[in-house]
PDB file of N, CA and C in Angstrom:
ATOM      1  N   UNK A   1       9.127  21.277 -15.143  1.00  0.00           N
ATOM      2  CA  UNK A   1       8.517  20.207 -14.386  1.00  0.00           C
ATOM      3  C   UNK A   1       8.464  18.937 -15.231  1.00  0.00           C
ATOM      4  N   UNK A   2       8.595  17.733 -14.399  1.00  0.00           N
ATOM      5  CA  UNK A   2       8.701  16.536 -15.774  1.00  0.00           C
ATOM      6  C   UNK A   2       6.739  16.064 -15.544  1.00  0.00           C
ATOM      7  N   UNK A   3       6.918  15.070 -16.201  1.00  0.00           N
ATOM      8  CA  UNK A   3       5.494  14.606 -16.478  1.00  0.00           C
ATOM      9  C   UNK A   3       5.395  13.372 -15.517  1.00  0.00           C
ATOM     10  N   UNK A   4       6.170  13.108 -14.759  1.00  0.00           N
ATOM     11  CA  UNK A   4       6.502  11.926 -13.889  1.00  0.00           C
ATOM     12  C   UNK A   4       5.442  11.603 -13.274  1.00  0.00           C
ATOM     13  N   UNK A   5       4.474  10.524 -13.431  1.00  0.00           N
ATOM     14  CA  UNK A   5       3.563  10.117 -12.743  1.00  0.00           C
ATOM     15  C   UNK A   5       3.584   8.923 -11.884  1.00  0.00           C
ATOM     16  N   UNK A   6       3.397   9.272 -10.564  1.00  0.00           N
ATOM     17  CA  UNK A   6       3.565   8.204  -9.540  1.00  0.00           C
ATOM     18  C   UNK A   6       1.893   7.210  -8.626  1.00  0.00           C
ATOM     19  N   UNK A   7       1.933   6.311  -8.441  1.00  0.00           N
ATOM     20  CA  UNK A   7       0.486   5.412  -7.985  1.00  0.00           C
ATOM     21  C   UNK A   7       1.024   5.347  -6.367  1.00  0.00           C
ATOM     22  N   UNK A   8       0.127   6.000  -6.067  1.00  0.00           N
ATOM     23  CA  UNK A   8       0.206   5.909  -4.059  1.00  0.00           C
ATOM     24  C   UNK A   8      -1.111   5.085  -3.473  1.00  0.00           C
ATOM     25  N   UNK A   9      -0.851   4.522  -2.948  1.00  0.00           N
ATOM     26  CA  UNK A   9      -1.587   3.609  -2.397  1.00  0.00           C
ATOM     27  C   UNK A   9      -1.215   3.478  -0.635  1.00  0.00           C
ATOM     28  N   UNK A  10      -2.722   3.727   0.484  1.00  0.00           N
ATOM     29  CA  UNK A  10      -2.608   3.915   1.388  1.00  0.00           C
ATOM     30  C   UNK A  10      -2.543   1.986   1.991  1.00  0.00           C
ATOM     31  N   UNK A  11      -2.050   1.983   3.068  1.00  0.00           N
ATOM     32  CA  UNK A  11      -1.673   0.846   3.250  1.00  0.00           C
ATOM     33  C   UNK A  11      -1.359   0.490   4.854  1.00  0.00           C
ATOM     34  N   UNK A  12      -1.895   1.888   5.937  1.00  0.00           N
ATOM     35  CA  UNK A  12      -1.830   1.452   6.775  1.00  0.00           C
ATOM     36  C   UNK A  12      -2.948   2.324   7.337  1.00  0.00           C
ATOM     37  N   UNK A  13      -3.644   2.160   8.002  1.00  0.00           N
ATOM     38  CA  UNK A  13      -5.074   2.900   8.692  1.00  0.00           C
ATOM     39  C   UNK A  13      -4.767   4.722   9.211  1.00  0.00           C
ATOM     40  N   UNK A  14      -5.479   5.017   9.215  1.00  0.00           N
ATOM     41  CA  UNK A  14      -4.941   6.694   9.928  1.00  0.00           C
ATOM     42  C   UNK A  14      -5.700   7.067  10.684  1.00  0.00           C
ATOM     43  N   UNK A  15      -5.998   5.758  11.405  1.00  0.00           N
ATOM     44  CA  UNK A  15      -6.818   5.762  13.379  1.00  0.00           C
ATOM     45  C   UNK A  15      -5.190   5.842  13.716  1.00  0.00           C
ATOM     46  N   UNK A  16      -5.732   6.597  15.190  1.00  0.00           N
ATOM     47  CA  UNK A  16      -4.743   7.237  16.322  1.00  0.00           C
ATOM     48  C   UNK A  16      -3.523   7.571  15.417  1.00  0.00           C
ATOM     49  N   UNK A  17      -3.579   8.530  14.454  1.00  0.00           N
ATOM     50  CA  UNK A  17      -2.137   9.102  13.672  1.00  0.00           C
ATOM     51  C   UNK A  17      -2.432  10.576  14.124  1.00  0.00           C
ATOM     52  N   UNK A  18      -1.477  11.520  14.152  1.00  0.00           N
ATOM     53  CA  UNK A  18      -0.945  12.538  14.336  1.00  0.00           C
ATOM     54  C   UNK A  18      -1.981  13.458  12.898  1.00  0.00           C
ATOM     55  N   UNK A  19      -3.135  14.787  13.989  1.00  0.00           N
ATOM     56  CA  UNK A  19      -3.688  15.452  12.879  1.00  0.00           C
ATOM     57  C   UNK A  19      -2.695  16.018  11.605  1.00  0.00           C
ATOM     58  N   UNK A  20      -1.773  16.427  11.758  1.00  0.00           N
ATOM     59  CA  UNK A  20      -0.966  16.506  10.127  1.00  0.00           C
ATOM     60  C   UNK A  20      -0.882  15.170   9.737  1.00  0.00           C
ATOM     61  N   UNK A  21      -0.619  14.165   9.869  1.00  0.00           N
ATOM     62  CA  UNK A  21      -0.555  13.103   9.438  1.00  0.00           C
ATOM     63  C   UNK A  21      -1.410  12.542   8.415  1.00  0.00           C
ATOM     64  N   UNK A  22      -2.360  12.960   8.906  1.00  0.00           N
ATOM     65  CA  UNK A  22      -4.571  13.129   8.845  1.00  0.00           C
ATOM     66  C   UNK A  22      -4.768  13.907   7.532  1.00  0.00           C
ATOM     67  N   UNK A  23      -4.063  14.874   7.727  1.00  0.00           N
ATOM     68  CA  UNK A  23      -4.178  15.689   6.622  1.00  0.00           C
ATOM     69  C   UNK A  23      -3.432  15.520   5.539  1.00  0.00           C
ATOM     70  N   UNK A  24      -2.040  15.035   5.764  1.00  0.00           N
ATOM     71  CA  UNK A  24      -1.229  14.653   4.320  1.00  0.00           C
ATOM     72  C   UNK A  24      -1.908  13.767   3.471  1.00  0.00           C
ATOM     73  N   UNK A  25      -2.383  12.629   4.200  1.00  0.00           N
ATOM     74  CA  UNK A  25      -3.048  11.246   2.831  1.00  0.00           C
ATOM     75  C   UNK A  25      -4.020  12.036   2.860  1.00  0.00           C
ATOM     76  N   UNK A  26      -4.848  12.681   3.441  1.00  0.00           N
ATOM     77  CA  UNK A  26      -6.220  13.081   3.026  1.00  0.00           C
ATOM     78  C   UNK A  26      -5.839  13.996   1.747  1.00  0.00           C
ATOM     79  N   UNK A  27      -4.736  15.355   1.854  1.00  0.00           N
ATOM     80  CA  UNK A  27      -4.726  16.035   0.668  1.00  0.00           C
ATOM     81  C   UNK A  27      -3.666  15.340  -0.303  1.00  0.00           C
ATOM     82  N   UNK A  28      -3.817  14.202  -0.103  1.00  0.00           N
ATOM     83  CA  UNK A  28      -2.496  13.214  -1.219  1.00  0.00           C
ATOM     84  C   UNK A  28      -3.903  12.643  -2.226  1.00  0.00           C
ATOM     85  N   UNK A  29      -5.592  13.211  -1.456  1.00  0.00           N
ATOM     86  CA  UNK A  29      -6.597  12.256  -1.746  1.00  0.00           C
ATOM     87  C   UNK A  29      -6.982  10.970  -1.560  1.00  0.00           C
ATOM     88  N   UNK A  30      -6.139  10.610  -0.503  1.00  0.00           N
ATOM     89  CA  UNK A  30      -6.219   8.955  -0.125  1.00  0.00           C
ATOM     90  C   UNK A  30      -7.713   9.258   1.643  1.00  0.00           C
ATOM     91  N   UNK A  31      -8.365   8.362   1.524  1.00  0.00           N
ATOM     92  CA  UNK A  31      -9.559   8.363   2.448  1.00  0.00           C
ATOM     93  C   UNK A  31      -9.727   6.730   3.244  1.00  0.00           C
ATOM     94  N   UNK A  32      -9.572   5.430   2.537  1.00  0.00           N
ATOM     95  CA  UNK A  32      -9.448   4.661   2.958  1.00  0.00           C
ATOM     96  C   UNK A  32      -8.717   3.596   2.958  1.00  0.00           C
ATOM     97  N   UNK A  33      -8.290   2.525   3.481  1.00  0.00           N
ATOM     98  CA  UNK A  33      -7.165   1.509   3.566  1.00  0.00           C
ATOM     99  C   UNK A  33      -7.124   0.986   1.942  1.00  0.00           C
ATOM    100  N   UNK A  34      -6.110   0.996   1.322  1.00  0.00           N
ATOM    101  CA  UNK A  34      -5.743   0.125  -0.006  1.00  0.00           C
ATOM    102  C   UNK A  34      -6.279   0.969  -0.884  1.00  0.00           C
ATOM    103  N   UNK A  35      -6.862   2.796  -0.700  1.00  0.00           N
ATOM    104  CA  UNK A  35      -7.302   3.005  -2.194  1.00  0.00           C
ATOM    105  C   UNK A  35      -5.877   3.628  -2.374  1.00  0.00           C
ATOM    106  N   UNK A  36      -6.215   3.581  -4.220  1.00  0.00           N
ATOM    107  CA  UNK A  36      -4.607   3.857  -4.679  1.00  0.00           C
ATOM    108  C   UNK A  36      -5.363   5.152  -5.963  1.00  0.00           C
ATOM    109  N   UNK A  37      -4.258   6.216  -5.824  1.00  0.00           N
ATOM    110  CA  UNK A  37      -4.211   7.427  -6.615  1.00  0.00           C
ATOM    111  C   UNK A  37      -3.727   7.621  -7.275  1.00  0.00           C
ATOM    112  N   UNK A  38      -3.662   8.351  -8.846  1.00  0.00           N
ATOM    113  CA  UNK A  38      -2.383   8.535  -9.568  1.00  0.00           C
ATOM    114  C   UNK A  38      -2.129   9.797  -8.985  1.00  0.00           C
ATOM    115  N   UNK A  39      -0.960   9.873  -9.228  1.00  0.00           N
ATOM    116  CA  UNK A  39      -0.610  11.816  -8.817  1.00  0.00           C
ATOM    117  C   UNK A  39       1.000  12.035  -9.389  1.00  0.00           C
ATOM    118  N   UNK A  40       0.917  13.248 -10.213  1.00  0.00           N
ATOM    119  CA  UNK A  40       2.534  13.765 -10.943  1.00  0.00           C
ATOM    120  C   UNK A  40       3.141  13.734  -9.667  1.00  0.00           C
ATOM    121  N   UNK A  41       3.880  13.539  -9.580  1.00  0.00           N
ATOM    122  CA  UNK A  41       5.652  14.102  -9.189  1.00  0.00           C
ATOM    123  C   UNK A  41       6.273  15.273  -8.737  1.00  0.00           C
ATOM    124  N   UNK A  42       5.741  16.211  -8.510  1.00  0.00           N
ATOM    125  CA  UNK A  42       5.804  17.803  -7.559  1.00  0.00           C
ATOM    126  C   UNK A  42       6.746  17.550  -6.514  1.00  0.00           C
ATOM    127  N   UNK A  43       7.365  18.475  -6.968  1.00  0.00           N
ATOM    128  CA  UNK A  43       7.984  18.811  -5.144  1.00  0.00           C
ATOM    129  C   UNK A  43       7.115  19.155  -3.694  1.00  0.00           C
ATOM    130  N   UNK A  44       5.505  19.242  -3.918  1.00  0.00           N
ATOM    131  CA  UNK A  44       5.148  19.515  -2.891  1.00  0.00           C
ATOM    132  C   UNK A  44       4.277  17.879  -2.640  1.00  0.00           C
ATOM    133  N   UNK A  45       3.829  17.457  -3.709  1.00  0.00           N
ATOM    134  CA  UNK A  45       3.378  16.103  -3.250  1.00  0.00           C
ATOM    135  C   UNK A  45       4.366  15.315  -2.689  1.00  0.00           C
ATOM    136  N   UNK A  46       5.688  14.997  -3.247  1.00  0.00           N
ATOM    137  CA  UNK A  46       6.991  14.356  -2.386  1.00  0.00           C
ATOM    138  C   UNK A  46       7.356  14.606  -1.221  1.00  0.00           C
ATOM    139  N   UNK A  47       6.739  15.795  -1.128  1.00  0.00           N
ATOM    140  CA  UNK A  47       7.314  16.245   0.636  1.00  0.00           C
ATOM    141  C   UNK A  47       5.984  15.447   0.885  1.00  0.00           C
ATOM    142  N   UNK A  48       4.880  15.756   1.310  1.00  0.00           N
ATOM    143  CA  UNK A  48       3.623  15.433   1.518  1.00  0.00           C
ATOM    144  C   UNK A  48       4.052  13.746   2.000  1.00  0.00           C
ATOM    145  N   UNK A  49       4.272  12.917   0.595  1.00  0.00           N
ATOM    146  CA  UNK A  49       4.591  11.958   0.561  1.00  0.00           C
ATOM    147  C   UNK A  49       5.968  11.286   1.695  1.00  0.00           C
ATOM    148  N   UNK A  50       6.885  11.581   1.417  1.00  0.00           N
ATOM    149  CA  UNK A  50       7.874  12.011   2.725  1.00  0.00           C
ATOM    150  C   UNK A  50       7.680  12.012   3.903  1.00  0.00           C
ATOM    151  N   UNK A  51       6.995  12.799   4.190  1.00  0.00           N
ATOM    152  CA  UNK A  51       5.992  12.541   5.708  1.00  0.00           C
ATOM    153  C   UNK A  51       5.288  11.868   5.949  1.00  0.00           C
ATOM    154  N   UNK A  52       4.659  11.248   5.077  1.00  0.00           N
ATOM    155  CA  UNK A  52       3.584   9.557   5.768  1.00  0.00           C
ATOM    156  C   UNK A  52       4.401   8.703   4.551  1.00  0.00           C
ATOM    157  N   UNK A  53       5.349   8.796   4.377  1.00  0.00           N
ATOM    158  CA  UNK A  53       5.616   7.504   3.875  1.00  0.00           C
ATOM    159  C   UNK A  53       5.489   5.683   4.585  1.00  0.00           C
ATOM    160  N   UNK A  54       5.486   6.030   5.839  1.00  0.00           N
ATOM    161  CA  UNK A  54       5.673   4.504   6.602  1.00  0.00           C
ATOM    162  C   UNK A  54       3.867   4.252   6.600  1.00  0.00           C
ATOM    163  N   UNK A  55       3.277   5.073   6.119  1.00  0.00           N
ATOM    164  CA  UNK A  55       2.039   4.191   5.794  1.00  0.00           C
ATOM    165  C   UNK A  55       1.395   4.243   4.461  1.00  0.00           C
ATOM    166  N   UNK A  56       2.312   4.229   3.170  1.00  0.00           N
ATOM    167  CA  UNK A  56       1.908   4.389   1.798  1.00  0.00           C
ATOM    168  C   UNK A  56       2.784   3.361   0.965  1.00  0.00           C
ATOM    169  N   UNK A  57       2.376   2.454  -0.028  1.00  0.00           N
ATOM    170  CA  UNK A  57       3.003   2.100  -1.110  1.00  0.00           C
ATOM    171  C   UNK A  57       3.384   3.377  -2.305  1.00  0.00           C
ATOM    172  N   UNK A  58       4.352   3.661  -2.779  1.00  0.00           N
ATOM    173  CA  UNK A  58       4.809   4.397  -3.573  1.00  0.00           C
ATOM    174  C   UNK A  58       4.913   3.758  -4.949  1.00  0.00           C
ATOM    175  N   UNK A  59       4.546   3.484  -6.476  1.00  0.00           N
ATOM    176  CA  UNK A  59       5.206   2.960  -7.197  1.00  0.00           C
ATOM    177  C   UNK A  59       4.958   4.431  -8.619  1.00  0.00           C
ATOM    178  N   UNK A  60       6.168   3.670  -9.471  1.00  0.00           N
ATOM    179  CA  UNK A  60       5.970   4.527 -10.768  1.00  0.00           C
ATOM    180  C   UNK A  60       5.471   4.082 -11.342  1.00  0.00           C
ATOM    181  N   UNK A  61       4.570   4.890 -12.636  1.00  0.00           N
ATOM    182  CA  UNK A  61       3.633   4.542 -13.498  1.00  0.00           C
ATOM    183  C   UNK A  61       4.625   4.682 -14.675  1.00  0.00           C
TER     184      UNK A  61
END
């Protein structure tokens, strides 16, 4: 596994989104508009990520 650490930042609201939707930023740890998380690089956070990407900033640390 590398040490790859990535900053996610929520960036679009998750009123009227799809309950998985609900649940990805919630277990990505994101709760409200603009907070931003560090989180490694996993293959299961990228999928996670992958799926609500059209409402997250992605950057590398």
């Amino acid at each position: 596994m590398s040490n790859k650490q990535i900053k996610v930042t929520l960036v679009r609201s998750l009123a009227k989104r799809l309950p998985n939707h609900q649940d990805c930023v919630r277990g990505l740890g994101l709760k409200r508009v603009y907070q931003t998380v560090t989180l490694s690089a996993t293959p299961e956070v990228m999928g996670m990520i992958r799926k609500v990407d059209f409402m997250l900033k992605v950057e590398e640390v």
